[in-house]
PDB file of N, CA and C in Angstrom:
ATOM      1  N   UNK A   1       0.827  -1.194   0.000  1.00  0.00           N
ATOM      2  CA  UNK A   1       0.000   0.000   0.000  1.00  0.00           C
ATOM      3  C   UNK A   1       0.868   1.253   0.000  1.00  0.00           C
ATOM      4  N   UNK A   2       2.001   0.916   0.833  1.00  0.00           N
ATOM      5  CA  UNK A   2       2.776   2.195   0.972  1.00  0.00           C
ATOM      6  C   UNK A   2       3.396   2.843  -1.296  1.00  0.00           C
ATOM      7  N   UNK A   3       3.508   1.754  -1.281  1.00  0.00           N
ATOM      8  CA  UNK A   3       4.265   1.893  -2.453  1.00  0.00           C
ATOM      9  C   UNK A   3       3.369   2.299  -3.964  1.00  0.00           C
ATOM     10  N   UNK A   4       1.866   2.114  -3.287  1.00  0.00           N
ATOM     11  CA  UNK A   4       0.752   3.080  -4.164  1.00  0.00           C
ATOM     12  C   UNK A   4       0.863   4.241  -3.850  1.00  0.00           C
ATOM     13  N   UNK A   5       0.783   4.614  -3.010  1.00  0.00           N
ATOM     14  CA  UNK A   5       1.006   5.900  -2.150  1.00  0.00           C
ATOM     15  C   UNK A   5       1.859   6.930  -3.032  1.00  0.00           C
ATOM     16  N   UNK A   6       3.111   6.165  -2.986  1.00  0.00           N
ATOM     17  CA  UNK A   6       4.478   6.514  -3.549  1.00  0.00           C
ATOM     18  C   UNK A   6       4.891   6.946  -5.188  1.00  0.00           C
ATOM     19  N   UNK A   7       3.688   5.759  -5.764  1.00  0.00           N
ATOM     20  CA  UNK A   7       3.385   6.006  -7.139  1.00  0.00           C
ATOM     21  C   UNK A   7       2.465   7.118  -7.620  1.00  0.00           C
ATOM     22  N   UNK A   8       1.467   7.420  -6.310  1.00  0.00           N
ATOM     23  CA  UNK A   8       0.382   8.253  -6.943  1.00  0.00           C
ATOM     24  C   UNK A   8       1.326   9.712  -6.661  1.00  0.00           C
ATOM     25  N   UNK A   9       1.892  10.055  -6.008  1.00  0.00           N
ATOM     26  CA  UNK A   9       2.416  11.194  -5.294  1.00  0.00           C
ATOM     27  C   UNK A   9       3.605  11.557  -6.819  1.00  0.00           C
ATOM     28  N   UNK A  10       4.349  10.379  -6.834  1.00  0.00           N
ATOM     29  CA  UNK A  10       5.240  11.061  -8.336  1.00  0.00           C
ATOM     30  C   UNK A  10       4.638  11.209  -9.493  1.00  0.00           C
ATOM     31  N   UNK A  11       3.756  10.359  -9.652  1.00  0.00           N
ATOM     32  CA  UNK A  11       2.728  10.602 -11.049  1.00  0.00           C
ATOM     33  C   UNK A  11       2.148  11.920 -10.650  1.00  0.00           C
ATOM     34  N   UNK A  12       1.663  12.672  -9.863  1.00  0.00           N
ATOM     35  CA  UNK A  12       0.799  13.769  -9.418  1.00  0.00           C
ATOM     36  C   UNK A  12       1.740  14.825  -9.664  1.00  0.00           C
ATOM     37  N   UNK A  13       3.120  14.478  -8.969  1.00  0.00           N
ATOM     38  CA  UNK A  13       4.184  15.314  -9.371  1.00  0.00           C
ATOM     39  C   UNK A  13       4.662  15.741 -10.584  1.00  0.00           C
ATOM     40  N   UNK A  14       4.771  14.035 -11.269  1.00  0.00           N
ATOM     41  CA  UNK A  14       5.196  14.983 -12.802  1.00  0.00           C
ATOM     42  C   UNK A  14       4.029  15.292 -13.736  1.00  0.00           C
ATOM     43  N   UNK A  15       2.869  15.578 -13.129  1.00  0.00           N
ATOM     44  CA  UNK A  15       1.870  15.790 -13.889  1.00  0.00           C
ATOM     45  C   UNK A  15       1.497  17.428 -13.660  1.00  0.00           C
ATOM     46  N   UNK A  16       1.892  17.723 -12.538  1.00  0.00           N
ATOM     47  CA  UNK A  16       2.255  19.121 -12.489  1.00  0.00           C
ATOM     48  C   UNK A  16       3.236  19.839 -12.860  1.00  0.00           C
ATOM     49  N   UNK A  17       4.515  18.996 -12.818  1.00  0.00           N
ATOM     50  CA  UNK A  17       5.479  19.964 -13.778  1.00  0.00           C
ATOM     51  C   UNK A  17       5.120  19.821 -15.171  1.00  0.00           C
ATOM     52  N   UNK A  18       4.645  18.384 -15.707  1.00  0.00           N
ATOM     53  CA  UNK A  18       4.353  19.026 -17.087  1.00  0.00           C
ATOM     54  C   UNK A  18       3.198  19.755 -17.651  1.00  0.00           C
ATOM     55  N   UNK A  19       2.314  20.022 -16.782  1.00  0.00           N
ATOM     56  CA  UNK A  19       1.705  21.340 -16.719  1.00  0.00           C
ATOM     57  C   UNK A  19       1.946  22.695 -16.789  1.00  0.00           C
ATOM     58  N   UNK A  20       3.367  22.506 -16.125  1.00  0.00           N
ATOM     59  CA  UNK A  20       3.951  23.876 -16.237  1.00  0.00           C
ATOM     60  C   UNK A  20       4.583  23.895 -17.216  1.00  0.00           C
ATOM     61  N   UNK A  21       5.282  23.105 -17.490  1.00  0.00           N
ATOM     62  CA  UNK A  21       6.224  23.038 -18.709  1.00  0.00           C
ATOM     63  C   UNK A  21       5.536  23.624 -20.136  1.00  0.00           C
ATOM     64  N   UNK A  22       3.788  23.068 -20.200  1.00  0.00           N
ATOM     65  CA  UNK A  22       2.939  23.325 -21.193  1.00  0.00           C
ATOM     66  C   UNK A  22       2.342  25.017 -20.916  1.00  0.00           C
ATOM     67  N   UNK A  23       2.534  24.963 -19.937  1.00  0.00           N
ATOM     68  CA  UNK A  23       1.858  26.667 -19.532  1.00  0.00           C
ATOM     69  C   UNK A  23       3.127  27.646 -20.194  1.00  0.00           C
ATOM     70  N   UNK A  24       4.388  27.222 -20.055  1.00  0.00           N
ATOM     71  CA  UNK A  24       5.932  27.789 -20.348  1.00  0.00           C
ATOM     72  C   UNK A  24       5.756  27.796 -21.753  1.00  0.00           C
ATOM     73  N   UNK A  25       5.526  26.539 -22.337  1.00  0.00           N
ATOM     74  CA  UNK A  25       5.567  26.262 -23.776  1.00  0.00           C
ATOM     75  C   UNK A  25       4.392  27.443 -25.027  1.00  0.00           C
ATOM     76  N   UNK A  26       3.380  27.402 -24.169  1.00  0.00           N
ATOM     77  CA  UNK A  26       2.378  28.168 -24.978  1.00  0.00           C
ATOM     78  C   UNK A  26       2.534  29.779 -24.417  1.00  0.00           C
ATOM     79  N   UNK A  27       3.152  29.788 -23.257  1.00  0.00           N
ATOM     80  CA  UNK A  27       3.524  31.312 -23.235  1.00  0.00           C
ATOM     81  C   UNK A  27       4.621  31.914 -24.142  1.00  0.00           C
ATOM     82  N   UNK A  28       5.546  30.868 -24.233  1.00  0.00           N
ATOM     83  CA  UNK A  28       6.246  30.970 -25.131  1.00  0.00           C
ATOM     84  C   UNK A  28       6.451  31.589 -26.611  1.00  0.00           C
ATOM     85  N   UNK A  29       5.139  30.637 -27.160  1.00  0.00           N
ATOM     86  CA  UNK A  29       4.187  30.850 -28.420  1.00  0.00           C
ATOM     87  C   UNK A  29       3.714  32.298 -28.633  1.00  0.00           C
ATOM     88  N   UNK A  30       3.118  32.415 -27.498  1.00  0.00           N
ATOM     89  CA  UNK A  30       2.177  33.602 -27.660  1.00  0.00           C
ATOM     90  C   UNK A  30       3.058  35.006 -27.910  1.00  0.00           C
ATOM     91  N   UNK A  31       4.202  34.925 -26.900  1.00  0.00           N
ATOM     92  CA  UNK A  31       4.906  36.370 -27.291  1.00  0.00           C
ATOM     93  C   UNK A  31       5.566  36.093 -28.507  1.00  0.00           C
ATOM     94  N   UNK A  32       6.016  34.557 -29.497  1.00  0.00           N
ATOM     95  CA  UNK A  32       6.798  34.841 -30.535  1.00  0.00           C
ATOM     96  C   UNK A  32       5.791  35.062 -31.242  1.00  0.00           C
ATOM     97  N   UNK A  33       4.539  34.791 -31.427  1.00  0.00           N
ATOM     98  CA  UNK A  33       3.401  35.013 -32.282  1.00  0.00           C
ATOM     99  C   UNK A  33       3.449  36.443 -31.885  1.00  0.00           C
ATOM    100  N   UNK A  34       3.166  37.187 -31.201  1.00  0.00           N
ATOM    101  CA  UNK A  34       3.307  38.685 -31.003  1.00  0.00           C
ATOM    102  C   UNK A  34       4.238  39.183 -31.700  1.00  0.00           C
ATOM    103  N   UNK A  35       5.542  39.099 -31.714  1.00  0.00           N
ATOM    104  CA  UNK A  35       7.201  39.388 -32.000  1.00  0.00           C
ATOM    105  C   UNK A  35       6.588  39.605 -33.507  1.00  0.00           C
ATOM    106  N   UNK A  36       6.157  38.496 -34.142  1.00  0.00           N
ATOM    107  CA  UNK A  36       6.182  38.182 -35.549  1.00  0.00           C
ATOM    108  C   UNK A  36       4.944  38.763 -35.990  1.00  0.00           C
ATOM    109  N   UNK A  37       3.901  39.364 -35.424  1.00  0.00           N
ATOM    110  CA  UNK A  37       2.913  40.384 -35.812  1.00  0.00           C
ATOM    111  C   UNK A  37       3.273  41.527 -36.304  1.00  0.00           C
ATOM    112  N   UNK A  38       4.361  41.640 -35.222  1.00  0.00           N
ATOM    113  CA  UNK A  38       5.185  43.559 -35.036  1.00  0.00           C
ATOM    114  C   UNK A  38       6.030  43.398 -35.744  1.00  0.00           C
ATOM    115  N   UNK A  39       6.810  42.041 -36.282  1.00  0.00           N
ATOM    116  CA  UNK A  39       8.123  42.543 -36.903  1.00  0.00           C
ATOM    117  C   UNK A  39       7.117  43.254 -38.974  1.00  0.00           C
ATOM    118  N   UNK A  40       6.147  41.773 -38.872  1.00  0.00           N
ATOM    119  CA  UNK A  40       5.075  42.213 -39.995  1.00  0.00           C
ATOM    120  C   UNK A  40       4.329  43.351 -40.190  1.00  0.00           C
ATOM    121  N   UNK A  41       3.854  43.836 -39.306  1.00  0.00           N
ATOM    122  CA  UNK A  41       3.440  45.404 -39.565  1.00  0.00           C
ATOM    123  C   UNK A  41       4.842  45.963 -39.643  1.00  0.00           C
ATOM    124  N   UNK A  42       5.770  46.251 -39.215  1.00  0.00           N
ATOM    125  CA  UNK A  42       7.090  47.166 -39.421  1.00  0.00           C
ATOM    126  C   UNK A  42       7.238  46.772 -41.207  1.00  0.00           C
ATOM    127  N   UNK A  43       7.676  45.736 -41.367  1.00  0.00           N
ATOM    128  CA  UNK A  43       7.847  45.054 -42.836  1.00  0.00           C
ATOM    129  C   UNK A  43       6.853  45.698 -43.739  1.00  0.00           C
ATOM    130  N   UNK A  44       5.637  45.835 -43.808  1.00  0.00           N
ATOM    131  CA  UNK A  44       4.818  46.261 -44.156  1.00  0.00           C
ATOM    132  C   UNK A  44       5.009  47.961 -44.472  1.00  0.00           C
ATOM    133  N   UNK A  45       5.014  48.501 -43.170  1.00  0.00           N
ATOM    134  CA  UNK A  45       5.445  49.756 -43.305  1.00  0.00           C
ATOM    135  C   UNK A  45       6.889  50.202 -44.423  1.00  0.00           C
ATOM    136  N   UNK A  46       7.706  49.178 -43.619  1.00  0.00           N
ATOM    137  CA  UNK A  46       9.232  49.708 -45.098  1.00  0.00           C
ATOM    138  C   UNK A  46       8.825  49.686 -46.032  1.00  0.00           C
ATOM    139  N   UNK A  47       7.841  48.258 -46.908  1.00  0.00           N
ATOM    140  CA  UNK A  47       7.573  48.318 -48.297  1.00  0.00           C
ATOM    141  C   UNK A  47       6.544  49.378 -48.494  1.00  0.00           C
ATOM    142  N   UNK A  48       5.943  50.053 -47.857  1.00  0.00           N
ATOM    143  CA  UNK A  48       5.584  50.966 -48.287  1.00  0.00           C
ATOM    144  C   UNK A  48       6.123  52.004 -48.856  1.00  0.00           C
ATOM    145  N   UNK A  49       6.915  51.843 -48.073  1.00  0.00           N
ATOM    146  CA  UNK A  49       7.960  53.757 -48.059  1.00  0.00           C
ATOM    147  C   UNK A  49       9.020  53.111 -49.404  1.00  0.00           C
ATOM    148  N   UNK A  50       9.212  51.778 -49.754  1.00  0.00           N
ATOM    149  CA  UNK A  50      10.203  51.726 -50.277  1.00  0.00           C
ATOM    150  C   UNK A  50       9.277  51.937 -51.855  1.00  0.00           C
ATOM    151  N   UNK A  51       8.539  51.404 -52.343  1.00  0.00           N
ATOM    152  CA  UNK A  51       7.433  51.495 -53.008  1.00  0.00           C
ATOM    153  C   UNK A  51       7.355  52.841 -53.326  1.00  0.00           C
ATOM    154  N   UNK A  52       6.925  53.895 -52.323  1.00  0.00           N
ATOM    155  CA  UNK A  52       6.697  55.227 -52.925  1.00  0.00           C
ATOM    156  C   UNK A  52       8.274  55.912 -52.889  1.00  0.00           C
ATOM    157  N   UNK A  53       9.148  54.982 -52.861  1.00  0.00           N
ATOM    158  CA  UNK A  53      11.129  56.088 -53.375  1.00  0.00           C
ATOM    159  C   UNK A  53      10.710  55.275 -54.153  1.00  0.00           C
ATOM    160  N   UNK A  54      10.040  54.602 -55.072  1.00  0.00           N
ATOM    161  CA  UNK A  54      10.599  53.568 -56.321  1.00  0.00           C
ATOM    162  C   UNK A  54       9.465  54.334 -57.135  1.00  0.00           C
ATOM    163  N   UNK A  55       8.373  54.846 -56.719  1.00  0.00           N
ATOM    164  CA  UNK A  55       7.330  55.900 -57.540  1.00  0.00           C
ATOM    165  C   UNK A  55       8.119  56.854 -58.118  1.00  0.00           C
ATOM    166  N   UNK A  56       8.698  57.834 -56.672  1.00  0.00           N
ATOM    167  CA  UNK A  56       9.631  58.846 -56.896  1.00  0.00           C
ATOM    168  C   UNK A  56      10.316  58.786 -57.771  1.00  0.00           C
ATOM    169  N   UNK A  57      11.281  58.062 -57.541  1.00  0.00           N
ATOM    170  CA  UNK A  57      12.425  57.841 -58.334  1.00  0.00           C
ATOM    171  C   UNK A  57      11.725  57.870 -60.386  1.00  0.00           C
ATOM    172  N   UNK A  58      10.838  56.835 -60.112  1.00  0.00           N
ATOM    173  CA  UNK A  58      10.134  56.892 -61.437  1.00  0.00           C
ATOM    174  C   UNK A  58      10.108  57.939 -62.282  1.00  0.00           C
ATOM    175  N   UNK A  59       9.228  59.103 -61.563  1.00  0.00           N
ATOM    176  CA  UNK A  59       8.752  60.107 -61.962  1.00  0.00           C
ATOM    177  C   UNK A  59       9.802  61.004 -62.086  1.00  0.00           C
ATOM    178  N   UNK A  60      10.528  61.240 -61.229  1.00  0.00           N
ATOM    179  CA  UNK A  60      11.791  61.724 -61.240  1.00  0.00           C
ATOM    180  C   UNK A  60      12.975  61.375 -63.030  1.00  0.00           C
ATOM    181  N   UNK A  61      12.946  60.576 -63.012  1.00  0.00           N
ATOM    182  CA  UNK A  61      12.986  59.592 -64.492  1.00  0.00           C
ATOM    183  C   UNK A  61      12.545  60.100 -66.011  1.00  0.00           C
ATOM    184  N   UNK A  62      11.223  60.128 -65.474  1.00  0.00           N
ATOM    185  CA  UNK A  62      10.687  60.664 -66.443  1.00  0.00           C
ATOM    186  C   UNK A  62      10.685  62.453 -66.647  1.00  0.00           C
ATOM    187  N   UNK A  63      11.283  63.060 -65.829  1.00  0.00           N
ATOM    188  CA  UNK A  63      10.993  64.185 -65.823  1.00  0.00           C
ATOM    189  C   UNK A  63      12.420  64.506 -66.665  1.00  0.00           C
ATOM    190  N   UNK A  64      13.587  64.081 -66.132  1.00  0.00           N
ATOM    191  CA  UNK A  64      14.671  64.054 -66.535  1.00  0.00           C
ATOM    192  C   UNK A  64      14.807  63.697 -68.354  1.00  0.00           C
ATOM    193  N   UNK A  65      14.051  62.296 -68.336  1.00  0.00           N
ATOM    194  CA  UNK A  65      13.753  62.434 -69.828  1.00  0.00           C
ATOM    195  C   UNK A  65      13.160  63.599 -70.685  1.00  0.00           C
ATOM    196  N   UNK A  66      12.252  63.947 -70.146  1.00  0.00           N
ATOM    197  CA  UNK A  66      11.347  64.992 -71.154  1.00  0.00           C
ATOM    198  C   UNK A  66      12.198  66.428 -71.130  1.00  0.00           C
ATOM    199  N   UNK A  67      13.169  66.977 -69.730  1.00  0.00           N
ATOM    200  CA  UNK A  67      13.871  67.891 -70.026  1.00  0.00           C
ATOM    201  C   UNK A  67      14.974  67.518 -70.594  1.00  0.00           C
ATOM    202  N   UNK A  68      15.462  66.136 -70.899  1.00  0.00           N
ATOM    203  CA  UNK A  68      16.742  65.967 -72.253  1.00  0.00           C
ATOM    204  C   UNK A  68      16.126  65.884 -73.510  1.00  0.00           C
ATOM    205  N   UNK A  69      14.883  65.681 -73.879  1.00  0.00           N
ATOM    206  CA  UNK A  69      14.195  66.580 -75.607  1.00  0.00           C
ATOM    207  C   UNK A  69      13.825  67.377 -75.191  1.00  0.00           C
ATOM    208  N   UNK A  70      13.821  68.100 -74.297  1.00  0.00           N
ATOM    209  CA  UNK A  70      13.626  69.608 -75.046  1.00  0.00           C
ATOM    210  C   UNK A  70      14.844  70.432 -75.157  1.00  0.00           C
ATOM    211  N   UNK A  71      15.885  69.885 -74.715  1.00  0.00           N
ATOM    212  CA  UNK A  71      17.083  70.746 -75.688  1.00  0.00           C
ATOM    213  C   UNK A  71      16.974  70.808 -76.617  1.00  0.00           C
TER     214      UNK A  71
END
């Protein structure tokens, strides 16, 4: 009997650390899932800005062309 005792008490035990371990694991998750939201909106934001210097630049281009015919 003693040695049920003994079994239920470590099974109980590691059934709480791997509880925690799973509480660790999905907290884990959650801030790299966060991390990788923010790094995506930032990403988002550069191609924007990079997008409108690549408009710029365009137009810029073309302007340069049309004042080399009219010399």
């Amino acid at each position: 009997m003693n040695n049920c005792n003994q079994l239920f008490y470590l099974a109980l035990a590691l059934l709480v650390i791997i509880l925690a371990m799973l509480a660790m694991f999905f907290n884990y998750n959650l801030k790299l899932d966060r991390r990788t939201l923010k790094l995506e909106k930032k990403n988002g934001h550069e191609q924007d800005q990079i997008n409108l210097l690549k408009q710029q630049i365009k137009q810029l281009e073309e302007k340069l062309q049309r004042y080399e015919q009219n010399k």
